[in-house]
Structure formats: C-alpha cells, structure tokens
N, C-alpha and C. Protein backbone atom coordinates (compact mmCIF):
# COMPACT_ATOMS: atom_id res chain seq x y z
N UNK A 1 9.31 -21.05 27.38
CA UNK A 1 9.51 -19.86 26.60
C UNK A 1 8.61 -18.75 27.14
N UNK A 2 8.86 -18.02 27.45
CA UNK A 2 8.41 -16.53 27.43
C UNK A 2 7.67 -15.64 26.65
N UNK A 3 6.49 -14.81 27.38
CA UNK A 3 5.78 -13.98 25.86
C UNK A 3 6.02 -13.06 25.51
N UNK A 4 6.43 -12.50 24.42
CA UNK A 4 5.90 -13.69 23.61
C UNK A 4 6.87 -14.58 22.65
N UNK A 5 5.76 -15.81 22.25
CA UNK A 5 6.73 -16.76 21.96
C UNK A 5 7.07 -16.86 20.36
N UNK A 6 8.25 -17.78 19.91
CA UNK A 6 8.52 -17.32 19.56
C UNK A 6 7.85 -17.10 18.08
N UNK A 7 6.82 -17.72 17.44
CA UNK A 7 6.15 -17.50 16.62
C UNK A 7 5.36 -16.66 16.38
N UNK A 8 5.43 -15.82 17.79
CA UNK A 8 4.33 -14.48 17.63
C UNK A 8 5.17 -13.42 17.94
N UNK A 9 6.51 -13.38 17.52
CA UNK A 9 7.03 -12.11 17.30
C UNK A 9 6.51 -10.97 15.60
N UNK A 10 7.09 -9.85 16.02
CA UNK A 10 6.67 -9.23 14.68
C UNK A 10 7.85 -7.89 14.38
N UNK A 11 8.66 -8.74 13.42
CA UNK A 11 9.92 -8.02 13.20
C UNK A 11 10.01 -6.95 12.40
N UNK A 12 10.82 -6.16 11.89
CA UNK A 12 10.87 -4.78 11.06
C UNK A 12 10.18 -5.43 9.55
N UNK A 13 10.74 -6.89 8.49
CA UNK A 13 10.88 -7.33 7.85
C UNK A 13 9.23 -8.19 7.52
N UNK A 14 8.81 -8.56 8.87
CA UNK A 14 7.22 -8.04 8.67
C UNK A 14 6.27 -7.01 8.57
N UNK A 15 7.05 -6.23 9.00
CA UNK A 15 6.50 -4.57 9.18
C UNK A 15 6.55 -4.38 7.66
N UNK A 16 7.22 -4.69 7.21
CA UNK A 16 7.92 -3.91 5.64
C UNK A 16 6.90 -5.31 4.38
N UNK A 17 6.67 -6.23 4.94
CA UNK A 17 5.82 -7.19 4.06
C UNK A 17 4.49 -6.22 3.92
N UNK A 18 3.98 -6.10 5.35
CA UNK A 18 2.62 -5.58 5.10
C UNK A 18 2.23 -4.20 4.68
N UNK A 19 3.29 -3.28 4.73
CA UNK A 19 3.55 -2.05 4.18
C UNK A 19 3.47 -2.36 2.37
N UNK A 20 4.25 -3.44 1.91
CA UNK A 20 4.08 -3.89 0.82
C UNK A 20 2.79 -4.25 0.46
N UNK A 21 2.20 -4.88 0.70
CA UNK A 21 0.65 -4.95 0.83
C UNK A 21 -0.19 -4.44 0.63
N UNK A 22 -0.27 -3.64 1.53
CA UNK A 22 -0.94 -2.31 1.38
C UNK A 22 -0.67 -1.14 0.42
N UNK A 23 0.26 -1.11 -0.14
CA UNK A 23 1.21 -0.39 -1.63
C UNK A 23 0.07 -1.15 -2.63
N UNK A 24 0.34 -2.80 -2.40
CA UNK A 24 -0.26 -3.34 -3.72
C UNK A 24 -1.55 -3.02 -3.86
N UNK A 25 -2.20 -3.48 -2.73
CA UNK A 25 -3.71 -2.86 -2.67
C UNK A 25 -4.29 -1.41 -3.26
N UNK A 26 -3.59 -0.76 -2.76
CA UNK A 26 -3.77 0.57 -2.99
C UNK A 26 -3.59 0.70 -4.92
N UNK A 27 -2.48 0.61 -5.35
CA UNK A 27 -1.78 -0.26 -6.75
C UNK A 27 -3.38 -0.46 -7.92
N UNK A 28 -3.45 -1.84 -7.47
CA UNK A 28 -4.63 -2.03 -8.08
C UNK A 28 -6.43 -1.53 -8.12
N UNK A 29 -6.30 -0.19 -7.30
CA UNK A 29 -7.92 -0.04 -7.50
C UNK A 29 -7.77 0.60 -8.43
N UNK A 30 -8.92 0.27 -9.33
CA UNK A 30 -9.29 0.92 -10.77
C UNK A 30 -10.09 2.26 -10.38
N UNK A 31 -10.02 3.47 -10.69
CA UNK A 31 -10.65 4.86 -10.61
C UNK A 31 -11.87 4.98 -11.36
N UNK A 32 -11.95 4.03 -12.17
CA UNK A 32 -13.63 4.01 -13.34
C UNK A 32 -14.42 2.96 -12.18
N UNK A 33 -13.64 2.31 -11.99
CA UNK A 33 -14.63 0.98 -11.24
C UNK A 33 -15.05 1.84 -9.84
N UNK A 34 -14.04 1.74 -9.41
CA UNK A 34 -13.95 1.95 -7.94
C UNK A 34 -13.87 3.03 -7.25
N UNK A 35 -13.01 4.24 -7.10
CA UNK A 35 -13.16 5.37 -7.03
C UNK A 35 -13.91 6.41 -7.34
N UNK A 36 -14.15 6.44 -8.87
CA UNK A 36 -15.31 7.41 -8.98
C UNK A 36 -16.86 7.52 -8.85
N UNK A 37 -16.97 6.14 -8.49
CA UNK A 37 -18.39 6.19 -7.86
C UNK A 37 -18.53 6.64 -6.79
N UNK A 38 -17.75 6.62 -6.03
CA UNK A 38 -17.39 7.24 -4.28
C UNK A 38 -17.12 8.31 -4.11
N UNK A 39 -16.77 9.09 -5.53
CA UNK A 39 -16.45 10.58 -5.33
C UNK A 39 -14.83 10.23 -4.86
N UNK A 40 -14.09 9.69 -4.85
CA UNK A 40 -12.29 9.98 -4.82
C UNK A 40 -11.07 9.77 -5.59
N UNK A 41 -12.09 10.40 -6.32
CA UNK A 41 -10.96 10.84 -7.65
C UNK A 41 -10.47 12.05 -7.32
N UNK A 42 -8.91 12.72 -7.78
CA UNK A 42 -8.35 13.44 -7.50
C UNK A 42 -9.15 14.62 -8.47
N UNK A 43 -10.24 14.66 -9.99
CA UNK A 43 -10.50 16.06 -9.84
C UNK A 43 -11.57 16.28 -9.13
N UNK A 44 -12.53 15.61 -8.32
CA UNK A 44 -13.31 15.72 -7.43
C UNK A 44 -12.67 16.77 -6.82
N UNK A 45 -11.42 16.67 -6.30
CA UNK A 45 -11.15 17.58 -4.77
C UNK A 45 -10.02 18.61 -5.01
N UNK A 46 -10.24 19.33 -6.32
CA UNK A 46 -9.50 20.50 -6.60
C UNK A 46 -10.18 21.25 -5.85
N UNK A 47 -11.17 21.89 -5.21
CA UNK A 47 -11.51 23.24 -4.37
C UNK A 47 -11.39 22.40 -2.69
N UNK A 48 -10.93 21.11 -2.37
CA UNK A 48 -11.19 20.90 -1.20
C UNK A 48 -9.98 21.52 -0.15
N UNK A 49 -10.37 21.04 0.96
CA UNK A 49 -8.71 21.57 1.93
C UNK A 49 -7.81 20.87 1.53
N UNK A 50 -6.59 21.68 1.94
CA UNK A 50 -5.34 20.73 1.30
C UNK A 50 -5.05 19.86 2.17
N UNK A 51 -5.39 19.99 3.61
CA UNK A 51 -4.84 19.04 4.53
C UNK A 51 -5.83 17.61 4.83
N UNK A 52 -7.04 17.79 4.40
CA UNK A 52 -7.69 17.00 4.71
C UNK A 52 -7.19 15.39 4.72
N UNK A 53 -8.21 14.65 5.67
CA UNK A 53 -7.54 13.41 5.46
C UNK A 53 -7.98 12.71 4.14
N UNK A 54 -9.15 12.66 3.71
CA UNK A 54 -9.23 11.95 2.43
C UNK A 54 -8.69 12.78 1.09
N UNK A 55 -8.21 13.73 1.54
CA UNK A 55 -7.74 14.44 0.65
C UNK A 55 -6.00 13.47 0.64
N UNK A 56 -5.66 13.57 1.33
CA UNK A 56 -4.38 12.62 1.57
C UNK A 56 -4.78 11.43 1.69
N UNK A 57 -5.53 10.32 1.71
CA UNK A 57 -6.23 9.24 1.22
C UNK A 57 -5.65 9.01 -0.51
N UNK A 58 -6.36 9.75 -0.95
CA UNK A 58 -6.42 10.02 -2.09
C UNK A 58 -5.44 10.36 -2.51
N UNK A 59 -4.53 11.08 -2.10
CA UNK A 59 -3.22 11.20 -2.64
C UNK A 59 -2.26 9.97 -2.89
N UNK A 60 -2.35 9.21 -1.88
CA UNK A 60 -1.83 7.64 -1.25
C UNK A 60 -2.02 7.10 -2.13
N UNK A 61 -3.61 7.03 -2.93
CA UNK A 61 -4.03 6.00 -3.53
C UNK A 61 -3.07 5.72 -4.77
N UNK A 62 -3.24 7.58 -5.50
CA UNK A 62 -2.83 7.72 -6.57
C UNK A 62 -1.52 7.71 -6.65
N UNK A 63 -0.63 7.85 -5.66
CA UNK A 63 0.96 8.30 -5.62
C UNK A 63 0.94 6.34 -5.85
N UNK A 64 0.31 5.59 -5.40
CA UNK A 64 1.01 3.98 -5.44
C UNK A 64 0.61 3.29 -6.67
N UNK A 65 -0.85 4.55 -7.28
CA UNK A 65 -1.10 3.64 -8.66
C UNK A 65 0.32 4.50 -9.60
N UNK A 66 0.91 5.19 -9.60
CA UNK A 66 1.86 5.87 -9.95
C UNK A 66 3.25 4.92 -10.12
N UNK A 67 3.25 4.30 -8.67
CA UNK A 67 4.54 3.41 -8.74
C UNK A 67 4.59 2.07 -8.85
N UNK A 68 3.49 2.05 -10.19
CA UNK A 68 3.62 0.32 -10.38
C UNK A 68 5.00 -0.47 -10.74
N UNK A 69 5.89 -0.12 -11.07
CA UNK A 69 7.05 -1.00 -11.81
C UNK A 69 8.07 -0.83 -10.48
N UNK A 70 7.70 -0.27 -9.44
CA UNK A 70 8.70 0.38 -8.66
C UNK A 70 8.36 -0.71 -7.22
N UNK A 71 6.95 -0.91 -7.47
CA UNK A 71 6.69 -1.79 -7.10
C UNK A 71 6.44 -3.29 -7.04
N UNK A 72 6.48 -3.91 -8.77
CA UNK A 72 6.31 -4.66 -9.19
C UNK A 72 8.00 -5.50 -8.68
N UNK A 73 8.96 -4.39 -9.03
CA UNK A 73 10.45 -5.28 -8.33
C UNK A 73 10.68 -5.41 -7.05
N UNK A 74 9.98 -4.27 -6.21
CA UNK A 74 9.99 -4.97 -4.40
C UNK A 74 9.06 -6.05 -4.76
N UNK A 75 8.06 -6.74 -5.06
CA UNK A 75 7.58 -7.54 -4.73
C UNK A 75 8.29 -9.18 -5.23
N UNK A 76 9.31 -8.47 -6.22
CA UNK A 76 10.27 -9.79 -6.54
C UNK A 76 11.17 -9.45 -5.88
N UNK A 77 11.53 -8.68 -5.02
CA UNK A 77 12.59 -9.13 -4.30
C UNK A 77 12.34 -9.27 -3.53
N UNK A 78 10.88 -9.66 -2.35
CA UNK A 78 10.05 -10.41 -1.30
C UNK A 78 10.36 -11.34 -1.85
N UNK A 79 9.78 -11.63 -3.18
CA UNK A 79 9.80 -13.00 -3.50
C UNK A 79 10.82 -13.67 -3.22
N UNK A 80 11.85 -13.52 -3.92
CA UNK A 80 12.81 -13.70 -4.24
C UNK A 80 13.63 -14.35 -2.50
N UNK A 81 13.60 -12.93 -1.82
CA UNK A 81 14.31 -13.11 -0.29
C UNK A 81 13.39 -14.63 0.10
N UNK A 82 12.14 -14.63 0.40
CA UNK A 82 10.94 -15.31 0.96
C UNK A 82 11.49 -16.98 0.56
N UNK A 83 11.88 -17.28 -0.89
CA UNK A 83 12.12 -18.21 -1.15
C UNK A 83 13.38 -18.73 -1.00
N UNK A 84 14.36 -18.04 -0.61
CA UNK A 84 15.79 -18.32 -0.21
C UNK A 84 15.91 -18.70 1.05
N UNK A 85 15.20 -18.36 2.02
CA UNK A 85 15.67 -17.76 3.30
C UNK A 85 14.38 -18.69 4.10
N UNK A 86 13.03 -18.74 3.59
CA UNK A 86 12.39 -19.85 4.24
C UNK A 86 11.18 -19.12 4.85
C-alpha cells in the first residue's frame, strides 16, 4: 500500500467531526468561570477594533454558546451516522 495508508487518510467527514468539536468546546465555556477572568467577555470589547482577532475569538465563542440546540442535534446525528455505519 502506498502513502498514505489506508488508516491515515483524512476525509471531508473527519474534517466536519472535528469542526464539531471544536463548536462543542467553544459551546461549553462558562463566561463567570472562564472568560471573565481573562477579560473576554463581549462587554469588555465595546470600544475595541472591530476587526481584531480576539475580538472575533470572542465572537466565535459566543455565536456557538448561542447555538446550543442547533448543535446538540448535529451531534446526534454524528451519533447516530457513527453507530450505523461503523
């Protein structure tokens, strides 16, 4: 077999697991716990640049704690696929 082989390929459908992932992660940080001790809470950075990167960090964070239920059904339908399919 040829490299690479075939257990170390990395398909769209993994691409899209760990994108999921990283949604959830993002999902669960708490803003009392975790964020506002660090200063990245979104009213922290009402006078900051708009383009900045932790300014868009921060946007990320909050746009995915936003889409919990939206996310809660992609992750059953990982499930779901994951357990059918093998």
């Amino acid at each position: 077999m040829t490299w690479p082989s075939r257990g170390m390929e990395m398909g769209f459908w993994t691409v899209l697991e760990a994108f999921l992932l990283f949604a959830n992660a993002f999902a669960i940080l708490n803003e009392e716990r975790f964020l506002a001790p660090r200063g990245w809470t979104l009213a922290e950075l009402q006078g900051a640049n708009r383009n900045s990167v932790k300014r868009q960090i921060i946007g990320l964070i909050h746009a995915c704690q936003f889409m919990r239920i939206p996310l809660i059904l992609l992750n059953i339908i990982v499930i779901l696929v994951k357990l059918f399919s093998g």
